[in-house]
C-alpha atoms as a PDB file:
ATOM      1  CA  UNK A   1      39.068  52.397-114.475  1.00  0.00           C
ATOM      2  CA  UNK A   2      41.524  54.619-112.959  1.00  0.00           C
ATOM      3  CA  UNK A   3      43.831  57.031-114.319  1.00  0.00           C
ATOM      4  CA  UNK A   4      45.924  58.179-111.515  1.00  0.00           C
ATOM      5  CA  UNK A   5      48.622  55.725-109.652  1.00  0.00           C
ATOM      6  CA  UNK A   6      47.790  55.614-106.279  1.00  0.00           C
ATOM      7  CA  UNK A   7      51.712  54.486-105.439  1.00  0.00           C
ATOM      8  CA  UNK A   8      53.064  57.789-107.457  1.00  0.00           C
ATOM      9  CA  UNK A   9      49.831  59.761-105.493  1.00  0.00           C
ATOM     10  CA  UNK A  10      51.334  58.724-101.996  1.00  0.00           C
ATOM     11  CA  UNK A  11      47.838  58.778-100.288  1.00  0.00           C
ATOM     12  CA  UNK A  12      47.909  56.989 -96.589  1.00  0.00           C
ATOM     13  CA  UNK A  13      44.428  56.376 -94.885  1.00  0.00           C
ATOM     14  CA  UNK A  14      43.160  59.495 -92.744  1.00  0.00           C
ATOM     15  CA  UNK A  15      44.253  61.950 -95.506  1.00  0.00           C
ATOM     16  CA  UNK A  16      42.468  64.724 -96.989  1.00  0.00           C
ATOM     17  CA  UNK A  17      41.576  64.155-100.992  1.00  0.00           C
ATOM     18  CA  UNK A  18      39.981  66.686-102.728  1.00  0.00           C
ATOM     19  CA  UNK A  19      38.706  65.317-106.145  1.00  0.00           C
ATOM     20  CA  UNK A  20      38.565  67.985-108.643  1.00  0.00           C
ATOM     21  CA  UNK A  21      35.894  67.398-111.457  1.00  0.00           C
ATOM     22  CA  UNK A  22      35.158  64.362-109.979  1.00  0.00           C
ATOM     23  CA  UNK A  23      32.398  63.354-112.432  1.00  0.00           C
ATOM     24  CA  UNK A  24      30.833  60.180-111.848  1.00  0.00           C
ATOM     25  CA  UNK A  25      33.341  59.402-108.548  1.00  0.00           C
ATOM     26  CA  UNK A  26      35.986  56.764-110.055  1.00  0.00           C
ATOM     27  CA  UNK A  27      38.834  58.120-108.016  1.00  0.00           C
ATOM     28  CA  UNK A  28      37.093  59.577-104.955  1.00  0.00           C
ATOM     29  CA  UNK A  29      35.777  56.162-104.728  1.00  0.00           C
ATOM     30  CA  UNK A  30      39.181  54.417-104.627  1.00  0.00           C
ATOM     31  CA  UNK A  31      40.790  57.323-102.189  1.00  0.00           C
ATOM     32  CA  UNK A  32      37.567  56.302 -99.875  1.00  0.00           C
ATOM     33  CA  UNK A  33      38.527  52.475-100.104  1.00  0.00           C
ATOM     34  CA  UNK A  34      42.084  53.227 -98.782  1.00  0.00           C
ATOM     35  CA  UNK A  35      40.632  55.220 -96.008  1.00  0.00           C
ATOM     36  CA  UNK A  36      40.670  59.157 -97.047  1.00  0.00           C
ATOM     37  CA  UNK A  37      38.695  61.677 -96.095  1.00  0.00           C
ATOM     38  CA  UNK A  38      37.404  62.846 -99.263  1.00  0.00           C
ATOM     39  CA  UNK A  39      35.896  66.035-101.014  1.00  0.00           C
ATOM     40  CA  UNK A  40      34.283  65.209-104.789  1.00  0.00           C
ATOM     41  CA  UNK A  41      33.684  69.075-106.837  1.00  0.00           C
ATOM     42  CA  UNK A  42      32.194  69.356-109.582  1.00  0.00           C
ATOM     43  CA  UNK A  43      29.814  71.619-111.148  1.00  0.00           C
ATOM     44  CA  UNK A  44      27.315  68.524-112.354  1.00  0.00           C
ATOM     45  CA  UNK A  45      25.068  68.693-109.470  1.00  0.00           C
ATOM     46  CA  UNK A  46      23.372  65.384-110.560  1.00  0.00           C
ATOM     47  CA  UNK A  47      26.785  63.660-110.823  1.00  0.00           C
ATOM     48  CA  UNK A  48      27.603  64.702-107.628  1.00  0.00           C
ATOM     49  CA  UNK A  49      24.392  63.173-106.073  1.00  0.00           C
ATOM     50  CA  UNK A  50      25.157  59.791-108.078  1.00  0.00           C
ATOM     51  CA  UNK A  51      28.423  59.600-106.338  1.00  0.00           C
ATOM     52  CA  UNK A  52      26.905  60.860-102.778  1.00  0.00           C
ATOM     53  CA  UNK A  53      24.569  57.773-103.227  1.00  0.00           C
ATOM     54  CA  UNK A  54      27.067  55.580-104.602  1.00  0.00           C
ATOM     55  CA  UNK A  55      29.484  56.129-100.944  1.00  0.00           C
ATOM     56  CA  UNK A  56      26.136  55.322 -98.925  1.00  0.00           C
ATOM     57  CA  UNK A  57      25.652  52.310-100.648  1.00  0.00           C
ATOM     58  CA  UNK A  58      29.725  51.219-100.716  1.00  0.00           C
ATOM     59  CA  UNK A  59      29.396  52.083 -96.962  1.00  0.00           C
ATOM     60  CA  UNK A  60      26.411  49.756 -96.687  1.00  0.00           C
ATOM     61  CA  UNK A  61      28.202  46.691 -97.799  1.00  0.00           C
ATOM     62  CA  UNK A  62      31.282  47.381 -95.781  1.00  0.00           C
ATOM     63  CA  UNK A  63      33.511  48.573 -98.786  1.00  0.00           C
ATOM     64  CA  UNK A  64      34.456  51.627 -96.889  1.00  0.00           C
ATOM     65  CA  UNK A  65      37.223  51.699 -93.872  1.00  0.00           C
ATOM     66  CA  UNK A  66      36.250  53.087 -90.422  1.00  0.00           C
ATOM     67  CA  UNK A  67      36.954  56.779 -90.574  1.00  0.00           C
ATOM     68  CA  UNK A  68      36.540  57.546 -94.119  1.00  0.00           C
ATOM     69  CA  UNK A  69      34.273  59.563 -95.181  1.00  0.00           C
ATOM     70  CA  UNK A  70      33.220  61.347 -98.692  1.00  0.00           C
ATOM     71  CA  UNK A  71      31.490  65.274 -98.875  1.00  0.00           C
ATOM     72  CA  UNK A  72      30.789  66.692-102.316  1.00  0.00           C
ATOM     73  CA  UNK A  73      31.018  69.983-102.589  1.00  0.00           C
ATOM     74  CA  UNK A  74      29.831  71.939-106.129  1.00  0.00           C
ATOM     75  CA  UNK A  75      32.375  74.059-107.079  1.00  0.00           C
ATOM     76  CA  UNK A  76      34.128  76.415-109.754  1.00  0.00           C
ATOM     77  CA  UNK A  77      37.811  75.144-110.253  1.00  0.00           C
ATOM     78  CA  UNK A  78      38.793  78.593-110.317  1.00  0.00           C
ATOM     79  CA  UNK A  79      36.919  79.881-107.312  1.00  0.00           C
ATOM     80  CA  UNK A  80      37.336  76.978-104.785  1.00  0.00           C
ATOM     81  CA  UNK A  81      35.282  76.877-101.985  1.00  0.00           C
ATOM     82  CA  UNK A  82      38.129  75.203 -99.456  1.00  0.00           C
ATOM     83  CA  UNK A  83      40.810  77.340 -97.434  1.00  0.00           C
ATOM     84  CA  UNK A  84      44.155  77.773 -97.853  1.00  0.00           C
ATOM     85  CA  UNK A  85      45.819  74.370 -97.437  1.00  0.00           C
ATOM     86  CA  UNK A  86      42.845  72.417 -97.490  1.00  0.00           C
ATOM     87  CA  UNK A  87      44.138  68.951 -98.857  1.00  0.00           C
ATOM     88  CA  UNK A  88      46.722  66.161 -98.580  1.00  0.00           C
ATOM     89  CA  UNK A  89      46.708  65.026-101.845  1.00  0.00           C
ATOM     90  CA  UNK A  90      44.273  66.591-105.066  1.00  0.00           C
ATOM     91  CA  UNK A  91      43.158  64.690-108.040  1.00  0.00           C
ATOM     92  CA  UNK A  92      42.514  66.569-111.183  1.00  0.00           C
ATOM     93  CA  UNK A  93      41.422  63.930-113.856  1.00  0.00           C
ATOM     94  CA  UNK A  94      40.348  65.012-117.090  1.00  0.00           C
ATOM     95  CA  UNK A  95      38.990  68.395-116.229  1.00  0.00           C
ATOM     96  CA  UNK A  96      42.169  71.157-117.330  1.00  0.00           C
ATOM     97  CA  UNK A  97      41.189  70.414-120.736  1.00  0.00           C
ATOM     98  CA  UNK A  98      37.619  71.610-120.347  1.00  0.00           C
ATOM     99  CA  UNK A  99      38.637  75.495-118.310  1.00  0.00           C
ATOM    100  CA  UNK A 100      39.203  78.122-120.638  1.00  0.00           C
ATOM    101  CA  UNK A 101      41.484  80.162-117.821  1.00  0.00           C
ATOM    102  CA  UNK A 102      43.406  77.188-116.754  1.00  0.00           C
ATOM    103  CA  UNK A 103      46.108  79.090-115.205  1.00  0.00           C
ATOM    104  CA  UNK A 104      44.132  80.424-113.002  1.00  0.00           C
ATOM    105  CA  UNK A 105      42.554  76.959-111.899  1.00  0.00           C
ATOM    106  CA  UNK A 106      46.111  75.777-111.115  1.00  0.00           C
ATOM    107  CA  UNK A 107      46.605  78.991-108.786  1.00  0.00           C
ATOM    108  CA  UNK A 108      43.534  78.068-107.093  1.00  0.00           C
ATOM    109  CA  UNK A 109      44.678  74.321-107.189  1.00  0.00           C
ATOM    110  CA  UNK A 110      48.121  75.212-105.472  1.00  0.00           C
ATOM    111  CA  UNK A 111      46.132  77.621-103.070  1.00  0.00           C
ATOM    112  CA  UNK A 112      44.025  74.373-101.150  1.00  0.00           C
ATOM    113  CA  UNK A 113      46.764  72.135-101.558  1.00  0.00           C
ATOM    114  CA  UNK A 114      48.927  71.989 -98.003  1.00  0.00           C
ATOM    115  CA  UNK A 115      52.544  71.985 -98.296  1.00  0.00           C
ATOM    116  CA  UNK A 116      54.363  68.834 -98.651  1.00  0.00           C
ATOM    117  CA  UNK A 117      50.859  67.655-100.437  1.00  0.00           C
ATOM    118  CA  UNK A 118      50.587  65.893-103.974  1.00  0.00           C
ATOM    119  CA  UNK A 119      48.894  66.489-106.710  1.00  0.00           C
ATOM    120  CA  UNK A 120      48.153  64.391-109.819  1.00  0.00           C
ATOM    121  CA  UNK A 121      46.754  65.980-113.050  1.00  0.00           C
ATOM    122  CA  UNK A 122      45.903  63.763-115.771  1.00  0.00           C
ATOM    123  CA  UNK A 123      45.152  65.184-119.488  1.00  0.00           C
ATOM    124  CA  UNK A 124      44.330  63.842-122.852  1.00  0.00           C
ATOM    125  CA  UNK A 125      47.893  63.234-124.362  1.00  0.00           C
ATOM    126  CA  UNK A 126      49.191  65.686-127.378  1.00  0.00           C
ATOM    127  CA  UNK A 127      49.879  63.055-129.929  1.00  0.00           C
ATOM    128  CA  UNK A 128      46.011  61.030-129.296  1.00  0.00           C
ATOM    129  CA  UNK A 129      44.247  64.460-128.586  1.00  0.00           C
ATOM    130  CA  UNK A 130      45.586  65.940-132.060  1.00  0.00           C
ATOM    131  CA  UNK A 131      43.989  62.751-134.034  1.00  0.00           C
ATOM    132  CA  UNK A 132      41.222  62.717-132.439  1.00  0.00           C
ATOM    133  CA  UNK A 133      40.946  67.041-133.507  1.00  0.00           C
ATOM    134  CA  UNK A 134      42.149  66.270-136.638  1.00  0.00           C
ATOM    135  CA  UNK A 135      39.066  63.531-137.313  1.00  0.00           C
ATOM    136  CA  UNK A 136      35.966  65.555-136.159  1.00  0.00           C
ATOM    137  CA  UNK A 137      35.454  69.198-135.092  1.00  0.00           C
ATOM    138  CA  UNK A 138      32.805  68.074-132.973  1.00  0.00           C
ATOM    139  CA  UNK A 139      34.628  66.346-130.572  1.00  0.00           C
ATOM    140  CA  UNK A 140      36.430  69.537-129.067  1.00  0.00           C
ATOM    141  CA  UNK A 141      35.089  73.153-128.281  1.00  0.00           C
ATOM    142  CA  UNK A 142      32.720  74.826-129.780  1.00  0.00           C
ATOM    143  CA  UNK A 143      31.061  72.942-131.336  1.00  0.00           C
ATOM    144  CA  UNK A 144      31.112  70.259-128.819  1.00  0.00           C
ATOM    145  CA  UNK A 145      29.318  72.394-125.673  1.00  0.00           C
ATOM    146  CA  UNK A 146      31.530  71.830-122.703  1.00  0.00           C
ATOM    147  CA  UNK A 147      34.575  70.368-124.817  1.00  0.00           C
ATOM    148  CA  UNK A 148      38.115  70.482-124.614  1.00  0.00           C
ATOM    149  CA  UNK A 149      39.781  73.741-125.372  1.00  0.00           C
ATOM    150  CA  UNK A 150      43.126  72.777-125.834  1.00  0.00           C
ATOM    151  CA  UNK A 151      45.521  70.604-126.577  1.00  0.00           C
ATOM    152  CA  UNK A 152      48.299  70.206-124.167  1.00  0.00           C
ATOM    153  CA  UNK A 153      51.597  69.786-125.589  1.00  0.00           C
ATOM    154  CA  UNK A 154      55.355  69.069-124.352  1.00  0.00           C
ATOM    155  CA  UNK A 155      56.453  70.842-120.937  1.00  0.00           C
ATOM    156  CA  UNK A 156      53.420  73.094-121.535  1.00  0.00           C
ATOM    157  CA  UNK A 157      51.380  72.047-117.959  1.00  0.00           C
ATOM    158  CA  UNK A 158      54.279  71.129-116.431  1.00  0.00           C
ATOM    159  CA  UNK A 159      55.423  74.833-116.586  1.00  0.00           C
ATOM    160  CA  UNK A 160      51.938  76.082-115.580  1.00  0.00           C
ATOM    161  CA  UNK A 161      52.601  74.058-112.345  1.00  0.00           C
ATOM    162  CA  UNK A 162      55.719  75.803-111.769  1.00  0.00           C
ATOM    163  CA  UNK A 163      54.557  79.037-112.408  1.00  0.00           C
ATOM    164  CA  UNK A 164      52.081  78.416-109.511  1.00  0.00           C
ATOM    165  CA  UNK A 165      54.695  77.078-107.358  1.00  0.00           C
ATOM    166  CA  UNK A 166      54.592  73.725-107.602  1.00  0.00           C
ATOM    167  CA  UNK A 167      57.536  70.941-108.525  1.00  0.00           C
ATOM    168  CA  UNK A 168      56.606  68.647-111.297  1.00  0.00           C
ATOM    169  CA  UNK A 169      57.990  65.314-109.329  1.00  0.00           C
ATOM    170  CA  UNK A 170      56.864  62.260-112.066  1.00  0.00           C
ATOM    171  CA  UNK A 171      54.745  61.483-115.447  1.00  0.00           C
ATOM    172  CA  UNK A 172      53.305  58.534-116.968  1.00  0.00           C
ATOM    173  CA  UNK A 173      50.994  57.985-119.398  1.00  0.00           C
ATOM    174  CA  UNK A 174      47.755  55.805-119.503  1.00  0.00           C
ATOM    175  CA  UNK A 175      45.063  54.082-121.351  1.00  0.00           C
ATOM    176  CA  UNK A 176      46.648  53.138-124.785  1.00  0.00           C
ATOM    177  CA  UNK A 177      43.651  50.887-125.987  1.00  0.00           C
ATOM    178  CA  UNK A 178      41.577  53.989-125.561  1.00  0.00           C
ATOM    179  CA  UNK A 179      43.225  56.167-128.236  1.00  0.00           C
ATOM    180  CA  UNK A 180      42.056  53.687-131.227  1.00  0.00           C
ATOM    181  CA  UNK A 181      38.174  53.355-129.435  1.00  0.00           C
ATOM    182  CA  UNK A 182      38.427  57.353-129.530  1.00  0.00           C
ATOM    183  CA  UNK A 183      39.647  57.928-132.669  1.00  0.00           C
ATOM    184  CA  UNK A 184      36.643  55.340-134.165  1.00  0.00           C
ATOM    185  CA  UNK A 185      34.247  57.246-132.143  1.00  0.00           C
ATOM    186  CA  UNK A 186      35.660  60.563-133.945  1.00  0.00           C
ATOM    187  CA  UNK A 187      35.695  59.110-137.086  1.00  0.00           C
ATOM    188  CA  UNK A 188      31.795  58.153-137.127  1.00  0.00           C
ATOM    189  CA  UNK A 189      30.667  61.132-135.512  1.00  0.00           C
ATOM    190  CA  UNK A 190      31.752  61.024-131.850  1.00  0.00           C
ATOM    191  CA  UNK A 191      28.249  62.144-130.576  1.00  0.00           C
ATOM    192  CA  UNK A 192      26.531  59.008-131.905  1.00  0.00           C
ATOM    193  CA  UNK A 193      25.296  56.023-129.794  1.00  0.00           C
ATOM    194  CA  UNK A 194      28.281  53.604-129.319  1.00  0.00           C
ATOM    195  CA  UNK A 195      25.590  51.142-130.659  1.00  0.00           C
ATOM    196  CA  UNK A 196      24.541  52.861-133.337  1.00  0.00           C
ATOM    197  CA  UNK A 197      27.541  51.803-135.161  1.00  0.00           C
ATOM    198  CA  UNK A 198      29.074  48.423-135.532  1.00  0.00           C
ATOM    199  CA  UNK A 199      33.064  49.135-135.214  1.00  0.00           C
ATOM    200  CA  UNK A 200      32.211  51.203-131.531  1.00  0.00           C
ATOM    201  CA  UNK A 201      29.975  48.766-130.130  1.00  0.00           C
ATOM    202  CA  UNK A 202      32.263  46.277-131.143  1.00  0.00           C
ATOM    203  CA  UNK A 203      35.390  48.051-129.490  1.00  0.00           C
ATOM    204  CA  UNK A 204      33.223  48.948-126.335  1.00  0.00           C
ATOM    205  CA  UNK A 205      32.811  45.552-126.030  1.00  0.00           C
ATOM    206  CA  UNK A 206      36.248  44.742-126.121  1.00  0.00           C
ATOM    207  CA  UNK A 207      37.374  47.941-123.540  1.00  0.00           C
ATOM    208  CA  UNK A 208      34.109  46.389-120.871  1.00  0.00           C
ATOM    209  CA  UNK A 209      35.619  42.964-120.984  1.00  0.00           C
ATOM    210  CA  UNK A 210      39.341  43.890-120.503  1.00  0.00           C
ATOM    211  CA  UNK A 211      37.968  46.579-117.690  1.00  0.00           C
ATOM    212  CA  UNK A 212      36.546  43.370-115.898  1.00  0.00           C
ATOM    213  CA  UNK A 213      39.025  40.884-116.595  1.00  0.00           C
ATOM    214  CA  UNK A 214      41.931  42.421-117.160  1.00  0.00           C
ATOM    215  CA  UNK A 215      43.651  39.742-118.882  1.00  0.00           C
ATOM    216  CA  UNK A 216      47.760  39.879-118.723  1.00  0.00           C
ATOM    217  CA  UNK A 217      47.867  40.264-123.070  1.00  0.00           C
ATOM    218  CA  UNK A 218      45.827  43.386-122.798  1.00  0.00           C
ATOM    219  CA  UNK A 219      47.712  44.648-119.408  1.00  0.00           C
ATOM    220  CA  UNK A 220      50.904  43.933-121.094  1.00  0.00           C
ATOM    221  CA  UNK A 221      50.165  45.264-124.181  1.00  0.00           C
ATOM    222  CA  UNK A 222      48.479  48.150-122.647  1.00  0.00           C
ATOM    223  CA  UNK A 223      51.732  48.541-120.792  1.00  0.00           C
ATOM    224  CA  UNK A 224      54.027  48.295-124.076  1.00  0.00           C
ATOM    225  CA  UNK A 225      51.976  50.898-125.750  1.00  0.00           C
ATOM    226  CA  UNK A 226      51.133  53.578-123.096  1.00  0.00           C
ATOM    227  CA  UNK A 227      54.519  55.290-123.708  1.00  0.00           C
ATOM    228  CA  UNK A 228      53.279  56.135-127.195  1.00  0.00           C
ATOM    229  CA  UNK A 229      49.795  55.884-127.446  1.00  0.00           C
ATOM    230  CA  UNK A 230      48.464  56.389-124.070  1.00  0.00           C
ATOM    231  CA  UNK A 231      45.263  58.343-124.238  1.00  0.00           C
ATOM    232  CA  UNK A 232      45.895  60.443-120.765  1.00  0.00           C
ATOM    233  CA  UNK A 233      49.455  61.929-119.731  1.00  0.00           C
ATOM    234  CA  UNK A 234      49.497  62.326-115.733  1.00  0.00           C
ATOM    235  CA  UNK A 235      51.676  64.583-113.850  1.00  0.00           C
ATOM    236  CA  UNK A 236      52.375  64.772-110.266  1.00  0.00           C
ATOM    237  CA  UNK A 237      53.356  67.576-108.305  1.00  0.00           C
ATOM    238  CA  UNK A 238      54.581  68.415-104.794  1.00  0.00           C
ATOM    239  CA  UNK A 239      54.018  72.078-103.113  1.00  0.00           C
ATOM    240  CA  UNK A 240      56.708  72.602-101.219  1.00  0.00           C
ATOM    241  CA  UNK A 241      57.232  73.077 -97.671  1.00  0.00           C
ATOM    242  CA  UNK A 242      55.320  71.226 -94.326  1.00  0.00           C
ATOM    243  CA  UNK A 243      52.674  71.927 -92.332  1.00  0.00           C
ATOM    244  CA  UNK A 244      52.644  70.221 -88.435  1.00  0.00           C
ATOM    245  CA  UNK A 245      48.924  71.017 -88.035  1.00  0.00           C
ATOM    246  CA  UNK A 246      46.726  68.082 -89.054  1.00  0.00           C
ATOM    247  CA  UNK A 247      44.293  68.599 -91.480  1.00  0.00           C
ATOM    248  CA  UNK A 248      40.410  68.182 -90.527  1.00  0.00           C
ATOM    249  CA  UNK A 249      37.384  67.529 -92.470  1.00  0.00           C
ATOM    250  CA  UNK A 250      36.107  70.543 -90.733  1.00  0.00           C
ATOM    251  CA  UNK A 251      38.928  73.085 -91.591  1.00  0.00           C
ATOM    252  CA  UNK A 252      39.213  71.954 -95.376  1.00  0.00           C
ATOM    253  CA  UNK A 253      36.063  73.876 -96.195  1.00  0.00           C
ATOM    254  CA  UNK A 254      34.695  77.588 -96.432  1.00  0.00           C
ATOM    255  CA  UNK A 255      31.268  76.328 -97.657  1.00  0.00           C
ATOM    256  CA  UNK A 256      29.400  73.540 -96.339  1.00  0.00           C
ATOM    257  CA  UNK A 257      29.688  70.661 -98.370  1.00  0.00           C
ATOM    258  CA  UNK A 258      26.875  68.139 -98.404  1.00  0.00           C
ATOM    259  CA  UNK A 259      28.435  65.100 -95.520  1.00  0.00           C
ATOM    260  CA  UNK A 260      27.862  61.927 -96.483  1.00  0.00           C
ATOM    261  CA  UNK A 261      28.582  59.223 -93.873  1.00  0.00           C
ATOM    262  CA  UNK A 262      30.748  56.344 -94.128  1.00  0.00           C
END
């Protein structure tokens, strides 16, 4: 299930991706599939070796271009471990939410990100985020360990963006049959097994099966609703200015991210 549009994102094949907070590897698998070069951070070292051994095994059944190739790298989104100009393109899905100094994440965002590069940040939406608050205090910080620690409202990351130097460029929001499933979960206690209660297991059920089928009432209801009730609100921005230089796997990072071949 992705959360970013790859259209909006721009990304060509040969292009640098670094994939902030990349968790279990959703989008750094998709920027490998249309033939990036790609970095996955995170500070889950055992997510980052699921996703390490998920590219070997999308390599091994020919699901990855020629050329393409996926490092992770575990990493502090506020002390990156990548040069100046590092990326292309930078996905940061889901993870602004979770850093306490996110201002200074977005410096460090703006820092790798060559200019003329893109970058999509996608956040839990004000209007689903305050409902989901609203119905449990363990779903969000501190009770929940590692939670969200804010709730990101109107222009408010949009002008963080700018204050780094970035131009906000597009927005869309995403995932509209998720706000109900999340606002269940909240309701019942959102740290209990989704089948320990009937309504989530039953609403899991029906977010698996549209996730593999993706039948057009759901995509066009989806589609009807995600203006309103779209879990995640994505913004794009562009860092201005061009660099001639093309970008190499090599010169993206200070550290030595762990290569995995593809």
């Amino acid at each position: 299930m992705l959360t970013v549009d790859y259209d909006r994102l721009e990304l060509r094949a040969g292009e640098m991706v670094l994939d902030l907070g990349a968790g279990f590897g959703r989008h750094a698998f998709e920027s490998l599939r249309r033939g990036a070069t790609v970095v996955a951070c995170d500070l889950a070292w055992d997510e980052l070796i699921s996703v390490a051994n998920t590219a070997v095994a999308m390599d091994e059944v020919g699901e990855i271009p020629t050329g393409a190739t996926l490092s992770v790298a575990n990493g502090d989104a506020t002390k990156l471990p990548f040069a100046d100009n590092s990326f292309d393109r930078i996905i940061a899905s889901e993870v602004m939410e979770h850093i306490p100094d996110d201002s200074a994440a977005l410096v460090e965002l703006t820092r790798v990100l060559r200019p003329g590069g893109i970058i999509a940040i996608t956040v839990p939406a004000s209007l689903p985020e305050k409902i989901c608050w609203k119905l449990s205090d363990e779903y969000y910080a501190p009770k929940s360990v590692g939670g969200h620690v804010r709730i990101y409202s109107g222009d408010e990351l949009p002008n963080k963006m700018k204050s780094t130097g970035l131009d906000p460029i597009d927005d869309h929001r995403a995932h509209a049959l998720h706000s109900p499933y999340w606002w269940i979960r909240c309701a019942v206690g959102p740290h209990r097994d989704i089948d320990d209660h009937p309504l989530t297991k039953a609403y899991h059920k029906l977010l698996v099966w549209d996730i593999a089928k993706a039948p057009a009432l759901t995509r066009v209801s989806e589609r009807v609703l995600n203006p309103v009730l779209g879990k995640s609100i994505i913004h794009y921005g562009k860092k201005p200015g061009r660099v001639p230089v093309p970008l190499t796997a090599e010169s993206a990072a200070t550290s030595e991210p762990e290569n995995v071949p593809a």
